[in-house]
PDB file of N, CA and C in Angstrom:
ATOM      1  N   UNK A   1     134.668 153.792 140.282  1.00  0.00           N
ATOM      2  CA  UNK A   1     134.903 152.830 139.253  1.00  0.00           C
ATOM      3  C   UNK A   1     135.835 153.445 138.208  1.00  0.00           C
ATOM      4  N   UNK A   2     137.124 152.420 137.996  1.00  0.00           N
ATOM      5  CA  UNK A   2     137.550 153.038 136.670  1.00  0.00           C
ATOM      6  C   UNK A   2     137.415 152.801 135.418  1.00  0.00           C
ATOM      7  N   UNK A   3     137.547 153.562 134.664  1.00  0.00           N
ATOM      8  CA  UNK A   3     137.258 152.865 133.329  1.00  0.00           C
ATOM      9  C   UNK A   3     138.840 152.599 132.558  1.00  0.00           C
ATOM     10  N   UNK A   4     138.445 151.477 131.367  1.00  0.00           N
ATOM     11  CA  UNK A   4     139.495 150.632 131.438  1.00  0.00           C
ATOM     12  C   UNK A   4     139.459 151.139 129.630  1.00  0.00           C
ATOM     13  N   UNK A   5     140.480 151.581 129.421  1.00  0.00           N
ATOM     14  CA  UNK A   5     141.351 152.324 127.667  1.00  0.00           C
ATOM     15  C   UNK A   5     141.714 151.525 127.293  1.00  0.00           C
ATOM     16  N   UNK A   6     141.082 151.313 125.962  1.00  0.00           N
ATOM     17  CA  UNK A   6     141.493 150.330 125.106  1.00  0.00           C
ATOM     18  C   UNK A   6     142.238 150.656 123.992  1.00  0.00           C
ATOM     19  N   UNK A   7     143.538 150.152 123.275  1.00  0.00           N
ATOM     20  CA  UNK A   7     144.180 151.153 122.663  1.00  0.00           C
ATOM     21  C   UNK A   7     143.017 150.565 120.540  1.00  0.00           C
ATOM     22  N   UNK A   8     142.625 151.349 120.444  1.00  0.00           N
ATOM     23  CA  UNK A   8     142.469 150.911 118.707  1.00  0.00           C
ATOM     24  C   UNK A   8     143.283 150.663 117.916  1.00  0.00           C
ATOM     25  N   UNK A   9     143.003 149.388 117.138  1.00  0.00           N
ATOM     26  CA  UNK A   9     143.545 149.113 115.603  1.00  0.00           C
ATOM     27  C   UNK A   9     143.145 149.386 114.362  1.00  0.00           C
ATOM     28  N   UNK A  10     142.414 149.970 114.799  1.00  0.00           N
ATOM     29  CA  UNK A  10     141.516 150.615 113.210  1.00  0.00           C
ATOM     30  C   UNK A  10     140.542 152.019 113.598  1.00  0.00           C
ATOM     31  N   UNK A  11     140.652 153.201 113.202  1.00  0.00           N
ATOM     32  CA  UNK A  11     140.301 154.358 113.479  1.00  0.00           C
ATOM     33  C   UNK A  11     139.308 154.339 112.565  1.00  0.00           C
ATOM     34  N   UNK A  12     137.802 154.016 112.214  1.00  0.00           N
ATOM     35  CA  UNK A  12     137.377 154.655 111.307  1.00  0.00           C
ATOM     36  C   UNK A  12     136.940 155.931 110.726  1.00  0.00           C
ATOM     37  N   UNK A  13     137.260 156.831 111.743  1.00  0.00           N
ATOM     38  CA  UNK A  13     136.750 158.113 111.667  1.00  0.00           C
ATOM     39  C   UNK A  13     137.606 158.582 110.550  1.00  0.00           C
ATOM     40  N   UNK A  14     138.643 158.315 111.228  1.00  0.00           N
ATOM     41  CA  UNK A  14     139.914 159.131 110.500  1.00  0.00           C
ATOM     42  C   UNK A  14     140.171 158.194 109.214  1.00  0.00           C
ATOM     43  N   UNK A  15     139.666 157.244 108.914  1.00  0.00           N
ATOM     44  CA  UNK A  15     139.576 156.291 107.297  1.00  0.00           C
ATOM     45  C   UNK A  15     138.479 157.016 106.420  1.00  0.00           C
ATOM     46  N   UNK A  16     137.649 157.569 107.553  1.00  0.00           N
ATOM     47  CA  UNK A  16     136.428 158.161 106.316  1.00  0.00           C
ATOM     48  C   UNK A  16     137.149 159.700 106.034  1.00  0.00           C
ATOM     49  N   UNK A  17     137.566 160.110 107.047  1.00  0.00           N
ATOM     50  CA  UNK A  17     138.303 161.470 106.851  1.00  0.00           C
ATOM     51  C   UNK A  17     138.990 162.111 105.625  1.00  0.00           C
ATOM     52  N   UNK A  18     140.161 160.780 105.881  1.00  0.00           N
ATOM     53  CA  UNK A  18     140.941 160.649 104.441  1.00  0.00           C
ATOM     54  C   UNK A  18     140.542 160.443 103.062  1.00  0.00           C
ATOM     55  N   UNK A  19     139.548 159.465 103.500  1.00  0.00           N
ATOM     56  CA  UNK A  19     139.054 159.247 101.415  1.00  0.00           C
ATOM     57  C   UNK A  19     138.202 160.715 101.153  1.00  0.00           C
ATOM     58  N   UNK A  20     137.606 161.111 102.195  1.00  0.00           N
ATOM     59  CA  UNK A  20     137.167 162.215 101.427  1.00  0.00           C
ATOM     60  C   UNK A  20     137.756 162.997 101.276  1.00  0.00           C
ATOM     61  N   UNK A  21     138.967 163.650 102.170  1.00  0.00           N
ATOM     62  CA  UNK A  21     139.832 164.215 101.749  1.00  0.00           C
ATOM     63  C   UNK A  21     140.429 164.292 100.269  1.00  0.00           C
ATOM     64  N   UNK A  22     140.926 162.947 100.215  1.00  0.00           N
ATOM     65  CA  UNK A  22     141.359 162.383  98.756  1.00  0.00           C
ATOM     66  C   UNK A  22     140.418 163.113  97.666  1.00  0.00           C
ATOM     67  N   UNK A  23     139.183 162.372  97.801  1.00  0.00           N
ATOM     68  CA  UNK A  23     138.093 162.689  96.809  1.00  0.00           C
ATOM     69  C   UNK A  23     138.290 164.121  96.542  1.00  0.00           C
ATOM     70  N   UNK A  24     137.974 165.028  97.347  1.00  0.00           N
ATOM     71  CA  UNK A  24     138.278 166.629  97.534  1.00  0.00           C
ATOM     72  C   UNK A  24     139.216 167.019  96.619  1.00  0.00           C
ATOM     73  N   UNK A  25     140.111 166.378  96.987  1.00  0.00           N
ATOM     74  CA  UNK A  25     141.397 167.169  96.572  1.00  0.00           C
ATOM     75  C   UNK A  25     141.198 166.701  94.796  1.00  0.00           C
ATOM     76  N   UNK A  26     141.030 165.027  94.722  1.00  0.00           N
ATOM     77  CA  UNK A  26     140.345 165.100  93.046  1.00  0.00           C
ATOM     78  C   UNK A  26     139.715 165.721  92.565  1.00  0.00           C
ATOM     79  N   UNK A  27     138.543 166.503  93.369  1.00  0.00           N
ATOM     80  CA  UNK A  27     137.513 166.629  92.013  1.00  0.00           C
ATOM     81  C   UNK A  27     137.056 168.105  92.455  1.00  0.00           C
ATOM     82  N   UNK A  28     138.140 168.966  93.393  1.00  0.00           N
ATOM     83  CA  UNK A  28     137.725 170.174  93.653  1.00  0.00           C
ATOM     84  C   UNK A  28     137.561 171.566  92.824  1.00  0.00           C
ATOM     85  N   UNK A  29     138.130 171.042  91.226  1.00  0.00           N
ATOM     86  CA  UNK A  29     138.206 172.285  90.456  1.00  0.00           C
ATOM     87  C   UNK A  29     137.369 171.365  88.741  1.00  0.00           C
ATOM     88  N   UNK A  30     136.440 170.862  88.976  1.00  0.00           N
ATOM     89  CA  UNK A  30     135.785 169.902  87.824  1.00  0.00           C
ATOM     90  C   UNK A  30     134.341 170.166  88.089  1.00  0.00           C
ATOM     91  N   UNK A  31     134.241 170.345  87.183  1.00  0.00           N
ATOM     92  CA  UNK A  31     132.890 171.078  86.668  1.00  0.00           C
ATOM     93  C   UNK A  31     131.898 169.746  86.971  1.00  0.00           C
ATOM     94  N   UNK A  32     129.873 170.348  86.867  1.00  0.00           N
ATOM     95  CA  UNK A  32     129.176 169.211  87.247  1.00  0.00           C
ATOM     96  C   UNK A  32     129.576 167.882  86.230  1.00  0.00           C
ATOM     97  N   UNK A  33     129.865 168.313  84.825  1.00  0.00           N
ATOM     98  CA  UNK A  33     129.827 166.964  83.719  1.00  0.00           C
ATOM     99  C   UNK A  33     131.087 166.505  84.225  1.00  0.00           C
ATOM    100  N   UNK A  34     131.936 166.678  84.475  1.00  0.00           N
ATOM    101  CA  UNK A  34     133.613 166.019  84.705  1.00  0.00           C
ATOM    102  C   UNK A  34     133.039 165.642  85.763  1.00  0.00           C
ATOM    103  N   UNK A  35     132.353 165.644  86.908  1.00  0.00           N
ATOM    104  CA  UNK A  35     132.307 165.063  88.524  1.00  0.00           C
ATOM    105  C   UNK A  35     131.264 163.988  88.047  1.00  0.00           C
ATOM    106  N   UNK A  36     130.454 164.237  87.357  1.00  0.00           N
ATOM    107  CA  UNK A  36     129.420 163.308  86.541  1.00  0.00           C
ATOM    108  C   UNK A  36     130.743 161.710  85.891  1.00  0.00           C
ATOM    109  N   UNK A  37     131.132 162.054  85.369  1.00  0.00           N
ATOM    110  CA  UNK A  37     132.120 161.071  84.519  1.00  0.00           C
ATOM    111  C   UNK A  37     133.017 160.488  85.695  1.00  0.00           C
ATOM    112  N   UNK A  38     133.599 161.713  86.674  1.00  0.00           N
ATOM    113  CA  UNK A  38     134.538 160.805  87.391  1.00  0.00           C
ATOM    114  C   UNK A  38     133.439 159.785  88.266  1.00  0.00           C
ATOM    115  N   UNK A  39     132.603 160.116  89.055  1.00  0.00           N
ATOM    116  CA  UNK A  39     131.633 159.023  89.764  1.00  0.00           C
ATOM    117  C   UNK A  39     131.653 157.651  89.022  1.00  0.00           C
ATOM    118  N   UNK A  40     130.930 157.978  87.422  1.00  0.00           N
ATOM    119  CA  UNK A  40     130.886 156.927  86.653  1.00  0.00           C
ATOM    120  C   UNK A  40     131.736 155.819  86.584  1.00  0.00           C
ATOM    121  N   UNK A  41     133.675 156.604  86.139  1.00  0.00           N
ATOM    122  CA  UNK A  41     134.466 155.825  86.549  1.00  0.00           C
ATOM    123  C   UNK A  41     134.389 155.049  87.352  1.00  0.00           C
ATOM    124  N   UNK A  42     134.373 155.988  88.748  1.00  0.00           N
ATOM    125  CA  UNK A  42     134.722 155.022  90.118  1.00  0.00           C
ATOM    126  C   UNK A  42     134.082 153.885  90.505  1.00  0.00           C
ATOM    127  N   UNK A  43     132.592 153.535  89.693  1.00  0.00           N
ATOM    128  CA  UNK A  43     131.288 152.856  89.968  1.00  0.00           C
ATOM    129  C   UNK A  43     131.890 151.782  89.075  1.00  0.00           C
ATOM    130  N   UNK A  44     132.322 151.968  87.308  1.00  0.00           N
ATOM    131  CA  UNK A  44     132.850 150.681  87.079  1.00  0.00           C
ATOM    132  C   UNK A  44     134.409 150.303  87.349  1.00  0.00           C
ATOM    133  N   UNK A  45     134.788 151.088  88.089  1.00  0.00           N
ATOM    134  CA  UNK A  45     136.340 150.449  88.423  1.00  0.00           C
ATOM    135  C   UNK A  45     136.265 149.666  89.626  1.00  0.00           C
ATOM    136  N   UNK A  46     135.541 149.899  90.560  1.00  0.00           N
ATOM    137  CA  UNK A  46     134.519 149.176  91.896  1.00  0.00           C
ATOM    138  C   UNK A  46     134.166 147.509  91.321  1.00  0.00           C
ATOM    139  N   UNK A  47     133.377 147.647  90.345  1.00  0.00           N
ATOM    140  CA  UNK A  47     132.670 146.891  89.968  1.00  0.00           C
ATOM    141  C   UNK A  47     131.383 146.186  90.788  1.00  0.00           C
ATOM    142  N   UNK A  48     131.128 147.356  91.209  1.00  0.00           N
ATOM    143  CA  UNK A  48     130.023 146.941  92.402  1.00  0.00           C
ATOM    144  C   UNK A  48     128.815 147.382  91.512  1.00  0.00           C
ATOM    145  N   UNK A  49     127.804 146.647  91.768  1.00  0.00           N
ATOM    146  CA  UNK A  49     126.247 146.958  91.680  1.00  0.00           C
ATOM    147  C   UNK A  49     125.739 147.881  92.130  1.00  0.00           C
ATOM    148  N   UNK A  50     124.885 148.892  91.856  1.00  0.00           N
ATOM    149  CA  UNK A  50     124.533 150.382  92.183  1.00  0.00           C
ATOM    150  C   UNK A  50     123.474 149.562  92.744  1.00  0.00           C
ATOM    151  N   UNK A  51     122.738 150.180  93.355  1.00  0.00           N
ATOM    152  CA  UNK A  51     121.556 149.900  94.779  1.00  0.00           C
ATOM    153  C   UNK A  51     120.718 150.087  93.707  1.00  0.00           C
ATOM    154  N   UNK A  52     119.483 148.794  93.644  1.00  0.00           N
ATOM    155  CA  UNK A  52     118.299 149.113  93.042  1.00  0.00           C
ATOM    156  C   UNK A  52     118.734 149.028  91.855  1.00  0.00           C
ATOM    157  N   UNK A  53     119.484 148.266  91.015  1.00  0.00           N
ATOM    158  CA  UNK A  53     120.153 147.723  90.057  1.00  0.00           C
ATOM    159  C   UNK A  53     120.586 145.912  89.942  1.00  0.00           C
TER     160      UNK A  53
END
């Protein structure tokens, strides 16, 4: 039996790869209170609801 390759349009591995990458590269020299504040940011620039909120 062969098996039949499907080509992908969306990699998510390599989408999660990158943002953390990203993230990394932001917040790799910021102390706990600066990584504290940037989260904060990112939570109201989102504007998403925190879980259990």
């Amino acid at each position: 039996m062969e098996t039949i390759k499907k080509e992908k349009t969306f990699d998510a591995v390599k989408m999660m790869r990158d943002i953390r990458d990203k993230i990394s590269s932001e917040t790799q020299n910021m102390t706990f209170a600066e990584l504290k504040e940037y989260v904060q940011t990112k939570i109201k620039e989102s504007k998403l609801k925190p879980v259990g909120q």
